[in-house]
N, C-alpha and C. Protein backbone atom coordinates (compact mmCIF):
# COMPACT_ATOMS: atom_id res chain seq x y z
N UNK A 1 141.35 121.48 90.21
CA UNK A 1 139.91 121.52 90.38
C UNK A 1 139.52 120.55 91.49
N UNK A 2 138.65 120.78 92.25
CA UNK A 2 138.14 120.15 93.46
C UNK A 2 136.92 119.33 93.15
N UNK A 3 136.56 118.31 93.43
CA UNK A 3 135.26 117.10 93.46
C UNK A 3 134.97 117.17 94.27
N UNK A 4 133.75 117.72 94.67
CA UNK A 4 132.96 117.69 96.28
C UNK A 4 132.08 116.22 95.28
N UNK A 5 131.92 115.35 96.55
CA UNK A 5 131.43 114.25 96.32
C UNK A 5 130.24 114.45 97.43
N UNK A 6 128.82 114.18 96.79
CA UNK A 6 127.35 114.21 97.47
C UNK A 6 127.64 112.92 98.38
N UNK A 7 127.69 113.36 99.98
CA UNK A 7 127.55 112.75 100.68
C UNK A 7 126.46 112.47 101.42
N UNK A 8 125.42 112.79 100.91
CA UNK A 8 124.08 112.85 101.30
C UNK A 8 123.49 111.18 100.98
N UNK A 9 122.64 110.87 101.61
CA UNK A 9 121.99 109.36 100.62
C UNK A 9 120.72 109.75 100.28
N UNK A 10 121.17 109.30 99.07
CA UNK A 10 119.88 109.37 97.55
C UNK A 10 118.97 108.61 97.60
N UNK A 11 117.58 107.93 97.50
CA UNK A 11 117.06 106.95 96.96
C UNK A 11 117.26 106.86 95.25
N UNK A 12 116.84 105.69 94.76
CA UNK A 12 117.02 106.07 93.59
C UNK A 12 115.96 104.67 93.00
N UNK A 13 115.69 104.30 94.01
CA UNK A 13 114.01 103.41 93.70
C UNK A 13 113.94 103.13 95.06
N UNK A 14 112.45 102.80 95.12
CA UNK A 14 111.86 102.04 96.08
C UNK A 14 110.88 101.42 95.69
N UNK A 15 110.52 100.09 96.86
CA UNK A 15 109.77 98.87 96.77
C UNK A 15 108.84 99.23 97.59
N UNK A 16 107.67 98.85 97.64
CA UNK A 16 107.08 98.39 98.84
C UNK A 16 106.13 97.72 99.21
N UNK A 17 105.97 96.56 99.99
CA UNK A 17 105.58 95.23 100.18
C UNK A 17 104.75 94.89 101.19
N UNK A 18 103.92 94.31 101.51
CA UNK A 18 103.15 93.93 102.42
C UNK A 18 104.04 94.21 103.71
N UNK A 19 105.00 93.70 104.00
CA UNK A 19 105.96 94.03 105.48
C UNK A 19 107.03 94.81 105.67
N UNK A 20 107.64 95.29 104.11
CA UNK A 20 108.54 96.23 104.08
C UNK A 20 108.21 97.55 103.25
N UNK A 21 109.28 98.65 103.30
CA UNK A 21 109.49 99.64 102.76
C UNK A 21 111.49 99.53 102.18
N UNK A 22 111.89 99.14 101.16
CA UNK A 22 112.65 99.17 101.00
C UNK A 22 112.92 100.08 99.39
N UNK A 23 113.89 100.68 100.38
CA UNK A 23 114.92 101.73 99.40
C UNK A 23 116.17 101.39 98.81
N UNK A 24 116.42 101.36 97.31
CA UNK A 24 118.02 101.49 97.16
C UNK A 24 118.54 102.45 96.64
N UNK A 25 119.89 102.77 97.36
CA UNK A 25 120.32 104.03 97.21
C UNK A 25 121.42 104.13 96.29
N UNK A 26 121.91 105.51 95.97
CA UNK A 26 122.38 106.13 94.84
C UNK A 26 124.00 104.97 94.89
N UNK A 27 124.75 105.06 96.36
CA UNK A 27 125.74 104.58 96.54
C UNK A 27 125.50 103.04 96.25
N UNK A 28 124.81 101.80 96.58
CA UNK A 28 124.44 100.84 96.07
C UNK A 28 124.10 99.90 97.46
N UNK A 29 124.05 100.97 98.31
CA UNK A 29 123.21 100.05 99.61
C UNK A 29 122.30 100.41 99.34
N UNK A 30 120.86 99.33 100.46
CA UNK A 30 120.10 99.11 100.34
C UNK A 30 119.79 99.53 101.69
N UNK A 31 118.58 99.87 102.14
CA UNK A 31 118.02 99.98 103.53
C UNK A 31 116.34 99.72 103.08
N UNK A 32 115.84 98.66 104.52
CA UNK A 32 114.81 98.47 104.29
C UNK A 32 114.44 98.62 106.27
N UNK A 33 113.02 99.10 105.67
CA UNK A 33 112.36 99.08 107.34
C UNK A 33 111.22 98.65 107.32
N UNK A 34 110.66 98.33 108.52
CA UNK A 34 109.26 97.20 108.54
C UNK A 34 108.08 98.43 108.78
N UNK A 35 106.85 98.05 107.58
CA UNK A 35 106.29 98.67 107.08
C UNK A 35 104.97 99.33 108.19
N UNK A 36 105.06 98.64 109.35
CA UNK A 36 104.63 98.96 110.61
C UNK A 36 105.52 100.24 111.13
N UNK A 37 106.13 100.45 110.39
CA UNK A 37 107.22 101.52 110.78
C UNK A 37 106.82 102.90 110.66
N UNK A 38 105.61 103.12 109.82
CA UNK A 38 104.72 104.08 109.24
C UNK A 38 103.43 103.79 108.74
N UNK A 39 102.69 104.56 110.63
CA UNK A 39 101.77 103.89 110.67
C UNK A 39 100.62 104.71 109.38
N UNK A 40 101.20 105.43 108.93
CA UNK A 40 99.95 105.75 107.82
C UNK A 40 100.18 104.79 106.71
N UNK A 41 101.18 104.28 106.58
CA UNK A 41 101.33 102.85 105.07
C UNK A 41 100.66 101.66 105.62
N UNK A 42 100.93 101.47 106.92
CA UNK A 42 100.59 100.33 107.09
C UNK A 42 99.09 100.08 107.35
N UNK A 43 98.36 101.28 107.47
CA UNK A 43 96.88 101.26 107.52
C UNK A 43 96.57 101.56 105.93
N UNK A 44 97.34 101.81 104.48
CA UNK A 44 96.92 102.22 103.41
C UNK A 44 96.79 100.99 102.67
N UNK A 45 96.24 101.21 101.69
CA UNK A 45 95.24 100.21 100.41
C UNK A 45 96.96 99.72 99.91
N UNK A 46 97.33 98.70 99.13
CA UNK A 46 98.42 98.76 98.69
C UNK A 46 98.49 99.59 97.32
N UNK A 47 97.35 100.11 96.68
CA UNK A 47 97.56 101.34 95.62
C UNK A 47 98.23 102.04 96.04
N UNK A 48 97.91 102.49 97.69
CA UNK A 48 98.12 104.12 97.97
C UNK A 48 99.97 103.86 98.11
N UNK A 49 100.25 102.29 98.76
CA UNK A 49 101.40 102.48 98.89
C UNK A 49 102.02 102.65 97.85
N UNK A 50 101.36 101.92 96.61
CA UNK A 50 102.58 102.43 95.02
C UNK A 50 102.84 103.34 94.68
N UNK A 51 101.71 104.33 95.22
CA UNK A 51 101.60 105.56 94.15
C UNK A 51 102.14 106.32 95.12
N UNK A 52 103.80 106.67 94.96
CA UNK A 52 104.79 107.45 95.88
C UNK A 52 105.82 108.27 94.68
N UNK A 53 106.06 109.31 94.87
CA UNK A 53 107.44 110.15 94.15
C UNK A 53 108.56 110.24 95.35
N UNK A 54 109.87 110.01 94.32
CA UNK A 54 111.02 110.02 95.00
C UNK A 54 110.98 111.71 94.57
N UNK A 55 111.41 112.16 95.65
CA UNK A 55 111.64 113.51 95.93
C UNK A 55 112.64 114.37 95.43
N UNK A 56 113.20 115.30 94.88
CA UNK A 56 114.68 116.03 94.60
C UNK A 56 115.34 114.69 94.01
N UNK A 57 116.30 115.04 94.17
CA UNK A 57 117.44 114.15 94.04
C UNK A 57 117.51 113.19 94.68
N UNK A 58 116.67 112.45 95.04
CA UNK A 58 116.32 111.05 95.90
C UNK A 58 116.56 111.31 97.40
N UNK A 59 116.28 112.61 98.43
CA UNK A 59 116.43 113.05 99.69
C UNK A 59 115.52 112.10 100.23
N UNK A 60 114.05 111.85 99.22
CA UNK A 60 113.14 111.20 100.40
C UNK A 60 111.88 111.11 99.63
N UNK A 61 111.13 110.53 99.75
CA UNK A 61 109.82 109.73 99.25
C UNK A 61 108.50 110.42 99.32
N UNK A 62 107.55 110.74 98.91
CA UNK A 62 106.40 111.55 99.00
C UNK A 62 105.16 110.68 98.59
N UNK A 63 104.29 110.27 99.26
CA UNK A 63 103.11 109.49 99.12
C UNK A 63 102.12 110.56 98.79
N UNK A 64 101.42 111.10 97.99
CA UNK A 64 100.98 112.29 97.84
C UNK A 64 99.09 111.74 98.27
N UNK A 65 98.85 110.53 98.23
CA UNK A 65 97.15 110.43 98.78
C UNK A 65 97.41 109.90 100.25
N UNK A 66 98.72 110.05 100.72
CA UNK A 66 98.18 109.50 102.47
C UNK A 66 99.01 110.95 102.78
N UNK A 67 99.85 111.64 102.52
CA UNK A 67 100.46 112.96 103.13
C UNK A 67 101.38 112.62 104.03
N UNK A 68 102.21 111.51 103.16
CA UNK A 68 103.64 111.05 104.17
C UNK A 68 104.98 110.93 103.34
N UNK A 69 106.16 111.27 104.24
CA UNK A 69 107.00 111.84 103.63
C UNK A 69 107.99 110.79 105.05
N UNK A 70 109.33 109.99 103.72
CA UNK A 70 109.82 109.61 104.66
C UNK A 70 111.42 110.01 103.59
N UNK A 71 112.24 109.82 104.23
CA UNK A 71 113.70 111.12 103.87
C UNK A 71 114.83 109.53 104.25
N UNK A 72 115.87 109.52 103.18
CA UNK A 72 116.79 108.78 103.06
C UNK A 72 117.55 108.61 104.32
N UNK A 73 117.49 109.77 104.79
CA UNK A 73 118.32 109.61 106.27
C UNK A 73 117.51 109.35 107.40
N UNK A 74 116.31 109.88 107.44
CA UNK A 74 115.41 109.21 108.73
C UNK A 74 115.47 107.90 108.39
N UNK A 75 115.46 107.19 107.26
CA UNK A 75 115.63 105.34 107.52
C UNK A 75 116.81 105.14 107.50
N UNK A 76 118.35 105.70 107.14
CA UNK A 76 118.91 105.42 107.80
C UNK A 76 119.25 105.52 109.42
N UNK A 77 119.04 106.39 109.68
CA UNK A 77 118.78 106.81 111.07
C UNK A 77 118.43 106.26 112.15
N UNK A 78 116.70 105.54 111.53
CA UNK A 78 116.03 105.12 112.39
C UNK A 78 114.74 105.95 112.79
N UNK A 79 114.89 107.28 112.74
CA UNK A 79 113.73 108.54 112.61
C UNK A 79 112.33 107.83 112.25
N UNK A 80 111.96 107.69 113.13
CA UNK A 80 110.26 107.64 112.52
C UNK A 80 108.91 108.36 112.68
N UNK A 81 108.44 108.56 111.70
CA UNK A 81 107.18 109.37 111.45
C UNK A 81 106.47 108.83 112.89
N UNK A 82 106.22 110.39 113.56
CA UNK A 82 105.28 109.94 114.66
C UNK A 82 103.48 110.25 114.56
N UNK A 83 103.06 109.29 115.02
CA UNK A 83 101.79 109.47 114.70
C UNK A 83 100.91 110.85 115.91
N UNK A 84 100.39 111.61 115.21
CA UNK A 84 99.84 112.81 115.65
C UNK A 84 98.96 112.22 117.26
N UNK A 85 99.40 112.93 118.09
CA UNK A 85 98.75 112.95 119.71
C UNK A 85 96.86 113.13 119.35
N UNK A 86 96.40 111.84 120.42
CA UNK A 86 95.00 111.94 119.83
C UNK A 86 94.25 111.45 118.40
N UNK A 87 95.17 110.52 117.43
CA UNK A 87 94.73 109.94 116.40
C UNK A 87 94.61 108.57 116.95
């Protein structure tokens, strides 16, 4: 029998803080990015930042009152939410 092992990265909580957005993941790293990093959090109430669902199987994060979505691999990555041309 074969074990395909999910090589994908999970969240499996997240924080988030006046200057960060930090995630820890399924494997037991951690990735954190500066909360200027997404400019719709960093203009939000800190309610709006709590009130987030981890997505599927921890692919990625869903803020459901600002309409932002950030994905385990765009912070590893580096990928960042670009802010819309003309806002």
């Amino acid at each position: 029998m074969d074990i395909v092992a999910n090589s994908e990265p999970r969240i499996i909580s997240l924080k988030v803080t006046n200057q960060n957005i930090i995630a820890q993941l399924a494997d037991g790293r951690s990735v954190s990015v500066p909360l200027v990093w997404s400019w719709r959090l960093s203009e939000a109430t800190p309610a709006q930042r709590n009130h987030f669902e981890i997505m599927g199987s921890g692919q990625g994060v869903h803020w459901p009152d600002l309409d932002e979505d950030l994905s385990a691999a765009g912070m590893l990555s580096g990928i960042r939410p670009q802010r819309p041309q003309g806002s």
